[in-house]
Protein backbone atom coordinates (compact mmCIF):
# COMPACT_ATOMS: atom_id res chain seq x y z
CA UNK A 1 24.43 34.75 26.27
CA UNK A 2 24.92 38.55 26.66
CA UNK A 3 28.18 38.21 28.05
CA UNK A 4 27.60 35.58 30.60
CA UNK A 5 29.58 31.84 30.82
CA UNK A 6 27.12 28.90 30.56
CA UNK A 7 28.03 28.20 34.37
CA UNK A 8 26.65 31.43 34.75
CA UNK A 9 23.66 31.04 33.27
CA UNK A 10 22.85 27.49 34.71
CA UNK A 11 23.36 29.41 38.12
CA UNK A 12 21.19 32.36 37.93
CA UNK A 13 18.35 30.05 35.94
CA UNK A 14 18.64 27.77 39.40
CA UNK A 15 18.63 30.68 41.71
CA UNK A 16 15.00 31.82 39.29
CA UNK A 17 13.44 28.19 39.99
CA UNK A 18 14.40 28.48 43.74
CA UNK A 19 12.94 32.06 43.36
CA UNK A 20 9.87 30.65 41.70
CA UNK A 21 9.16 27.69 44.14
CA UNK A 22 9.70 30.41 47.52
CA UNK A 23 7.40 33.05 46.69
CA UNK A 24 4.11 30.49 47.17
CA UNK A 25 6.35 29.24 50.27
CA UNK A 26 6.69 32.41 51.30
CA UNK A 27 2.57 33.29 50.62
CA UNK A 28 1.36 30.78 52.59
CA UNK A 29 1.83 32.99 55.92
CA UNK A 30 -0.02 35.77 54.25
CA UNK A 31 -3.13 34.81 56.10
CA UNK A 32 -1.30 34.86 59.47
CA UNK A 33 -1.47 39.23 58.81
CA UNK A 34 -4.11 40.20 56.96
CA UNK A 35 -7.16 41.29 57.46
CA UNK A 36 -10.46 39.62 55.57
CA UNK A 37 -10.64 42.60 53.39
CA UNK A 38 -6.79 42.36 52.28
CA UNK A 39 -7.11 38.47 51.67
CA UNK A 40 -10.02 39.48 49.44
CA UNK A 41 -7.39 41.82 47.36
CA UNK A 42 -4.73 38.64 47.74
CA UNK A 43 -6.93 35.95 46.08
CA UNK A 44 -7.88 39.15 43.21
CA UNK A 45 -4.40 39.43 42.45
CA UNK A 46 -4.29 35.48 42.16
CA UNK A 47 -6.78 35.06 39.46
CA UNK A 48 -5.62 38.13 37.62
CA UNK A 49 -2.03 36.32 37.22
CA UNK A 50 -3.60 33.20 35.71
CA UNK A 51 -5.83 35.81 33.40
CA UNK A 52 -2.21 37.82 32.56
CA UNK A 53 -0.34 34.76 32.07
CA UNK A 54 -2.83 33.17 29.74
CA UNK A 55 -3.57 36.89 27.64
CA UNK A 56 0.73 37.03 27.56
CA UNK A 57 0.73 33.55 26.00
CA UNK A 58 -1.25 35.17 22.59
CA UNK A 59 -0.01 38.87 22.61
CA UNK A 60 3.28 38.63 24.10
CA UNK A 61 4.86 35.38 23.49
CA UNK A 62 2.89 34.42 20.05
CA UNK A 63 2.83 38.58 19.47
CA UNK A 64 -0.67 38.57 17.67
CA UNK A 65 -2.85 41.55 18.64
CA UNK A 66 -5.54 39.32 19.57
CA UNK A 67 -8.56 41.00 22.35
CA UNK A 68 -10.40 38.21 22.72
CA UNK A 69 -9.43 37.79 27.06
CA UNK A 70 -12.23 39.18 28.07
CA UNK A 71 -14.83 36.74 26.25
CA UNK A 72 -11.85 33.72 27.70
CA UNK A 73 -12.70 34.93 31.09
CA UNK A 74 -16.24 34.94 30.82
CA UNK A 75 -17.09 32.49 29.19
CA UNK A 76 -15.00 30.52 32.19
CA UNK A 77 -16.80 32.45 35.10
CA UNK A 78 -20.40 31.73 33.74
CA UNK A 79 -19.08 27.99 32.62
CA UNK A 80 -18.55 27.28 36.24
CA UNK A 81 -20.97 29.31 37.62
CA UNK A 82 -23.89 27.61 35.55
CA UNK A 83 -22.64 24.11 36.52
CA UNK A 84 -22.31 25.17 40.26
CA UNK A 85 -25.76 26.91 40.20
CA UNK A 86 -27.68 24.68 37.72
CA UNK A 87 -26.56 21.42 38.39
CA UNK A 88 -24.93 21.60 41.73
CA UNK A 89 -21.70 20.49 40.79
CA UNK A 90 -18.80 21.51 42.82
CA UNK A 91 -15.97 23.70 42.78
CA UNK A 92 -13.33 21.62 42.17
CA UNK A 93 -15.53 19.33 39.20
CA UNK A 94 -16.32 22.53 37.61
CA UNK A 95 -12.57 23.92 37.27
CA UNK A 96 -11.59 21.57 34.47
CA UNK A 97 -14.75 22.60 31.71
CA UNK A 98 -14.53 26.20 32.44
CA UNK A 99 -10.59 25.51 31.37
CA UNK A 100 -12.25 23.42 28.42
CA UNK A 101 -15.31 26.19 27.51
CA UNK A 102 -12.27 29.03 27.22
CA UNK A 103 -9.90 26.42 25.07
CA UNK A 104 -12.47 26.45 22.58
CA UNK A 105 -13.23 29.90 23.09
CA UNK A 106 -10.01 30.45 22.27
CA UNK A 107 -9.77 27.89 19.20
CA UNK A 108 -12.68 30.31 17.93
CA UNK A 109 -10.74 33.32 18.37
CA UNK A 110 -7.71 31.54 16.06
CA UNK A 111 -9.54 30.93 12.93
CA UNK A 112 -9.40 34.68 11.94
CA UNK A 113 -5.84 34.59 12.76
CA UNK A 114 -5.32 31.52 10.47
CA UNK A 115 -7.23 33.41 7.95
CA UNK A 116 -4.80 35.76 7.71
CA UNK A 117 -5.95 38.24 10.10
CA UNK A 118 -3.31 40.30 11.69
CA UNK A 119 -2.87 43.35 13.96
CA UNK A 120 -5.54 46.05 14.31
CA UNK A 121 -7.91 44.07 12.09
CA UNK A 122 -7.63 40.41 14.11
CA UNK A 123 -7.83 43.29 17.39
CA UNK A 124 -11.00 44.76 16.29
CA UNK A 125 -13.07 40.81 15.23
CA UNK A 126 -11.70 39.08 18.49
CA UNK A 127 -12.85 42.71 20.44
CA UNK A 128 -15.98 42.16 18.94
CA UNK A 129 -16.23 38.10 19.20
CA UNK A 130 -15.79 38.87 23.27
CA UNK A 131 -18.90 41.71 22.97
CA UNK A 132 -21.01 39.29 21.01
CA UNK A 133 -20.77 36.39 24.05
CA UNK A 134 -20.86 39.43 26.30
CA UNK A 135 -24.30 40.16 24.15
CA UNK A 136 -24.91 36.48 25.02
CA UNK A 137 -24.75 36.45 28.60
CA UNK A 138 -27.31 39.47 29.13
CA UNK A 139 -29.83 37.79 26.63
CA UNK A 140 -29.63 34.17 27.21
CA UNK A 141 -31.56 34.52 30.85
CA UNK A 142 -32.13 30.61 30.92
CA UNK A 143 -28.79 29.89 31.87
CA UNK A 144 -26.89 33.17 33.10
CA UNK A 145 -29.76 35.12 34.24
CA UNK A 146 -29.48 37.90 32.18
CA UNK A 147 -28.30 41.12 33.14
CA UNK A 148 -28.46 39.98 37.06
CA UNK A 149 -26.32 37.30 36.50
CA UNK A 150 -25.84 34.14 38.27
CA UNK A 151 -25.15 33.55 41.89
CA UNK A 152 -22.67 31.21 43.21
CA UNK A 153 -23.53 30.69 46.84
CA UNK A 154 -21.22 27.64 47.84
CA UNK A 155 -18.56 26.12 46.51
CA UNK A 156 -15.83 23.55 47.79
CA UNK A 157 -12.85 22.27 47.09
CA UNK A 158 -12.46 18.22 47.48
CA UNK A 159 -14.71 18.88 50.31
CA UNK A 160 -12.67 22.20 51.62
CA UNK A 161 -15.24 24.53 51.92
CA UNK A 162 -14.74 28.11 50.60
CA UNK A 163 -16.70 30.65 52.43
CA UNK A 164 -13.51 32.31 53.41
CA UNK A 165 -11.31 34.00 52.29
CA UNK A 166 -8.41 32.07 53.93
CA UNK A 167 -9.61 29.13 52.66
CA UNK A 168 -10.17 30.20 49.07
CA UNK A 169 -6.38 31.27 48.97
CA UNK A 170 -4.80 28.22 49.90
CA UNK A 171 -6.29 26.28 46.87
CA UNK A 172 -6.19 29.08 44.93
CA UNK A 173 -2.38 29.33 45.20
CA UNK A 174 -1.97 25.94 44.72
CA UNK A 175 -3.80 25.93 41.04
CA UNK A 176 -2.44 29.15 40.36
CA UNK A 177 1.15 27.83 41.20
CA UNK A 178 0.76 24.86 39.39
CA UNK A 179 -0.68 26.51 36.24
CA UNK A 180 2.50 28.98 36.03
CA UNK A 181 4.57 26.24 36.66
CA UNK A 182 2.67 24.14 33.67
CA UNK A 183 3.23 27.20 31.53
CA UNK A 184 6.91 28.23 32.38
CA UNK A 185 7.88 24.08 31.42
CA UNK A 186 5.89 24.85 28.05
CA UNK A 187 7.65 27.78 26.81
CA UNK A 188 10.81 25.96 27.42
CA UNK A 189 9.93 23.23 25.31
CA UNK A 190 9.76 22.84 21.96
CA UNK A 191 6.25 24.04 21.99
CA UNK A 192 7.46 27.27 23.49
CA UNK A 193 10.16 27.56 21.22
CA UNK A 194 8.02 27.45 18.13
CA UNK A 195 5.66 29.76 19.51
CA UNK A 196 8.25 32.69 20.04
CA UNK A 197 10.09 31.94 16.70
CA UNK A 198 6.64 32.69 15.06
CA UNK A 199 6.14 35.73 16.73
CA UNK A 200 9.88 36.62 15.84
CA UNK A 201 9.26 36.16 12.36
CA UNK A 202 6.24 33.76 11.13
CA UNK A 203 8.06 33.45 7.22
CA UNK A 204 11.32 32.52 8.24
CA UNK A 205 10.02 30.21 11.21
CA UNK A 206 7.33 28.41 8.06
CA UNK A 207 10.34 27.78 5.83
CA UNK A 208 12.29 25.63 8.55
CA UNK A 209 8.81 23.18 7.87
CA UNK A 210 7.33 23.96 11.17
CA UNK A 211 3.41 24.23 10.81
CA UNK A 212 3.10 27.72 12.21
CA UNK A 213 -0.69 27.64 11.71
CA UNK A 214 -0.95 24.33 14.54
CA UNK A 215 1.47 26.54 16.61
CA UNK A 216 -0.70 29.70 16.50
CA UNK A 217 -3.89 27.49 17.23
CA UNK A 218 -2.40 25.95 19.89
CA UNK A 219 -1.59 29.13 21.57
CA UNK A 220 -4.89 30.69 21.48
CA UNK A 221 -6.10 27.29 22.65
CA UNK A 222 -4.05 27.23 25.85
CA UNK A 223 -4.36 31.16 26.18
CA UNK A 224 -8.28 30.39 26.43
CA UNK A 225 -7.63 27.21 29.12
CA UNK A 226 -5.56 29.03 31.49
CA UNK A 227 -7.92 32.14 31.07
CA UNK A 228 -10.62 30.00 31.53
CA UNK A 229 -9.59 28.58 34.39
CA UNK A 230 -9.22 32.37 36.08
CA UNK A 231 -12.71 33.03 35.10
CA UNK A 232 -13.68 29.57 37.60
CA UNK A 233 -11.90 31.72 40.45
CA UNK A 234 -13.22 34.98 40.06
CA UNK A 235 -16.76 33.22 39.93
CA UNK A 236 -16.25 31.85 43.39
CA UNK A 237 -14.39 34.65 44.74
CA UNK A 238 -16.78 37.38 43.81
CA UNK A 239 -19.70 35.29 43.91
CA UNK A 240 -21.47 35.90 41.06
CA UNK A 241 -20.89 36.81 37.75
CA UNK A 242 -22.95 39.20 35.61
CA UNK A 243 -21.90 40.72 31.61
CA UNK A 244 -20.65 44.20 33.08
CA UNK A 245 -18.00 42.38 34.35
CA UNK A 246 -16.84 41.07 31.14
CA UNK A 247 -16.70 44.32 29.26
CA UNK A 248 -14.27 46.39 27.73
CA UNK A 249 -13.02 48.60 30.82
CA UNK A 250 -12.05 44.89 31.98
CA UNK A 251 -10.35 43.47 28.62
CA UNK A 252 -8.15 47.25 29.26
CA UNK A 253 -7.12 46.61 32.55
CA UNK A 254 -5.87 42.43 31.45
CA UNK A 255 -4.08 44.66 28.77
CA UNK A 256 -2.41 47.16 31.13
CA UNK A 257 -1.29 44.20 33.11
CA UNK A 258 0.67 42.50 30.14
CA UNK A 259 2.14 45.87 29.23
CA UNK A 260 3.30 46.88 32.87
CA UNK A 261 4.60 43.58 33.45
CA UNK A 262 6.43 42.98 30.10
CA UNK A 263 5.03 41.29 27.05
CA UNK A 264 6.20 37.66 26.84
CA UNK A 265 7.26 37.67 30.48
CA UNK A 266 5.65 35.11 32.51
CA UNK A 267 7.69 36.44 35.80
CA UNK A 268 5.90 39.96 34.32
CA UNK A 269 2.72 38.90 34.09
CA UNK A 270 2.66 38.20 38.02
CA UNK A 271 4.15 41.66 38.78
CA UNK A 272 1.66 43.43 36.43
CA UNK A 273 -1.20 41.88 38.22
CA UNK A 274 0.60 42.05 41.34
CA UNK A 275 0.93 46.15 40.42
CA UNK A 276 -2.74 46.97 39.49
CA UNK A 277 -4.41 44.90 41.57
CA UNK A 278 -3.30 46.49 44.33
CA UNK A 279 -2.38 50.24 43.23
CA UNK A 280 -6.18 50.82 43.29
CA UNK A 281 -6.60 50.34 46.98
CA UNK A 282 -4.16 53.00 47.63
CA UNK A 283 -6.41 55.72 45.69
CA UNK A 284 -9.55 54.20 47.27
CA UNK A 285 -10.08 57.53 49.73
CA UNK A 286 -9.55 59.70 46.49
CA UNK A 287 -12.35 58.81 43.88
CA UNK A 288 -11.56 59.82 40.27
CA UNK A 289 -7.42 59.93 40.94
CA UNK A 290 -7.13 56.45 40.39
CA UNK A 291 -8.13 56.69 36.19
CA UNK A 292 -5.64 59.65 36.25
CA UNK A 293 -2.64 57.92 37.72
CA UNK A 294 -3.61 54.34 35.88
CA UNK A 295 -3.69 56.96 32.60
CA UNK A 296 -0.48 58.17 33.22
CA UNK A 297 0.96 55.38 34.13
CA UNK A 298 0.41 52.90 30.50
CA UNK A 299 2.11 56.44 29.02
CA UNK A 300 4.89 56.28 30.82
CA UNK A 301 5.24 52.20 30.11
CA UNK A 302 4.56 53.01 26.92
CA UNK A 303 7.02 55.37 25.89
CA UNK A 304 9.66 55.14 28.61
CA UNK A 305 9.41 51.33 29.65
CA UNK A 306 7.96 49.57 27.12
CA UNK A 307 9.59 46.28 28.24
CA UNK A 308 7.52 46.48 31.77
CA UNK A 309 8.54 45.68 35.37
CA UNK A 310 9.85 42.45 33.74
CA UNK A 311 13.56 44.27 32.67
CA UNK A 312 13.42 46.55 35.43
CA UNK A 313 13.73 43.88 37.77
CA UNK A 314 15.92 41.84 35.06
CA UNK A 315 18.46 44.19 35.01
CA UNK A 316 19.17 44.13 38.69
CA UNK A 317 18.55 40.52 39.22
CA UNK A 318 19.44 38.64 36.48
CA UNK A 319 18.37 35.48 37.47
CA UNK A 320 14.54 37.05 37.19
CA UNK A 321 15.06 37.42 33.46
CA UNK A 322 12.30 35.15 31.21
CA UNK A 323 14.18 33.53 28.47
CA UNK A 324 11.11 34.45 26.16
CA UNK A 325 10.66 38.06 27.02
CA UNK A 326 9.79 40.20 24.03
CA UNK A 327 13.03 41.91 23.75
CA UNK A 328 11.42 44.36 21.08
C-alpha cells in the first residue's frame, strides 16, 4: 500500500471520486466565460479525452503497441456522419453504431494480436489497417464523398439542437462523463484486473487459467467503442469529416496524449488531452514554434517523465493516483 493504512487509502480513493464527480460540476459554468471560439477548444478537448481514454485502454492498461486509434476514430466520425447525412438520422440515434462500427474495428485490430503479434510488428499492421480504411474513405465516394468528405449540417440531441457551441458541450460532458465513469468501474473490476495482469506479464497471468486471449479481445473491443464514440463528436463538432483528418500526424498527437498523461492512467488521459489541446492555442500567433515545442516536449516525457502528468500530480495529491497506472 506504499506505506499507507487501509483507512488511508479508503480516504484518499473517496476524496478521488468526490474529485471525479466535481470537475464536470465544476465545467458546467464554463459557458458562463468563454467566448464561442474558446467553447470550440472546450468541446475539442472533450472528445480528445474519450479518444485518450479509449487508445490508454490497449497501449497503456493492456500494454500492446497497438496504432490502430486513428482508423477507431474514423471509422466512428464517418459512421455517424453517413447515417446523419444519408439517412437523416439524428445525433443522438447515431452515437450508439459509431460506438458499435469502432468495436468491431477494434475486434479487427485484435486478431493480429491473438496471432501472436507483438510490439513494433502488431505497431506497424494496425498502422497500416488504419491507412487502408483511411485509403477507404477517399475512394469509396458513394458514401463518404471522397476526398471532400461528408458534411454534417444538423444534428440534435433528444431534440436539443446543436448549432452551438454551448449547447454541444452540455451533452457532450454528459457522455463524456459517463463514458469515463463506465471505464474507471471497469478497470476496477475483475475485467480490469485481468487486463493489467496481462499486460504485467501475459505467461504468468495464462497459467492462473484466465483466457488472456478473450481479455486482450475484449480490450481492443472496448478501446474501439469508446474511440468510436469520440469520432460521433468530432463529426458534429467540426462538421464534417474528410480522410486527412484521420491520418498519421493525428494517430501522433492521440499518442502524445497517452504519453504526457501517463500510460494506464485514466485521470492521465484527461490531463494529456487537457495539455495538447490547448498548448496549441498559445503558439497560434507564432506559426512553426508549436512542432518545435510539441517536439521537445514528448523528449522530455520521454526521458525525464516517462510516467506523464499522471505521477506528477500523484505525488502531490495522492488521492489523484489511478490504481492501474503503468508503474514501469
Amino acid at each position: 500500500m506504499n506505506g499507507q493504512t487501509p483507512q488511508h487509502a479508503l480516504a484518499h480513493r473517496a476524496l478521488g471520486t468526490r474529485v471525479f464527480y466535481a470537475a464536470p460540476l465544476l465545467a458546467l459554468v464554463i459557458p458562463l466565460f468563454a467566448n464561442p471560439y474558446t467553447q470550440f477548444i472546450v468541446n475539442l478537448t472533450l472528445v480528445y479525452v474519450l479518444v485518450t481514454v479509449g487508445f490508454n485502454l490497449v497501449l497503456g492498461n493492456l500494454g500492446q503497441l497497438a496504432f490502430a486509434n486513428t482508423a477507431l476514430f474514423g471509422i466512428g466520425a464517418y459512421t455517424a456522419a453517413i447515417l446523419m447525412a444519408h439517412a437523416g438520422w439524428p445525433f443522438w440515434a447515431a452515437i450508439p453504431p459509431a460506438g458499435a462500427a469502432g468495436a468491431a474495428a477494434g475486434f479487427l485490430a485484435s486478431v493480429t494480436a491473438l496471432r501472436g503479434i507483438r510490439n513494433y510488428y502488431l505497431a506497424i499492421v494496425t498502422l497500416a489497417f488504419g491507412e487502408l480504411l483511411r485509403w477507404s474513405y477517399i475512394h469509396g465516394e458513394a458514401l463518404s464523398g471522397g476526398t471532400d468528405g461528408l458534411t454534417v449540417r444538423h444534428a440534435d440531441f433528444f431534440g436539443i439542437a446543436l448549432e452551438s457551441e454551448t449547447a454541444r458541450f452540455y451533452v457532450f460532458l454528459l457522455i463524456v462523463t459517463v463514458i469515463v465513469k463506465a471505464v474507471s468501474n471497469l478497470m476496477r473490476s475483475k475485467i480490469g484486473r485481468a487486463i493489467v495482469a496481462i499486460r504485467d506479464n501475459e505467461l504468468a497471468t495464462a497459467s492462473l487459467a484466465i483466457p488472456t486471449g478473450r481479455y486482450i479481445v475484449l480490450a481492443f473491443t472496448l478501446s474501439g467503442f469508446v474511440v468510436g464514440i469520440a469520432g460521433s463528436l468530432f463529426a458534429v463538432l467540426i462538421g464534417q469529416v474528410i480522410p486527412e483528418s484521420f491520418g498519421l500526424i493525428e494517430l501522433i498527437l492521440h499518442f502524445a496524449m497517452v504519453l504526457v498523461g501517463g500510460l494506464g492512467s485514466l485521470f492521465g488521459s484527461v490531463l494529456g488531452a487537457l495539455a495538447l489541446t490547448a498548448l496549441p492555442e498559445f503558439f497560434r500567433p507564432f506559426p512553426g514554434l508549436y512542432e518545435m515545442f510539441f517536439g521537445g516536449l514528448l523528449i522530455v516525457f520521454l526521458l525525464i517523465q516517462p510516467r506523464g502528468l499522471s505521477a506528477l500530480c500523484a505525488k502531490r495529491w495522492p488521492a489523484l493516483r489511478d490504481r492501474y497506472y503503468r508503474e514501469r
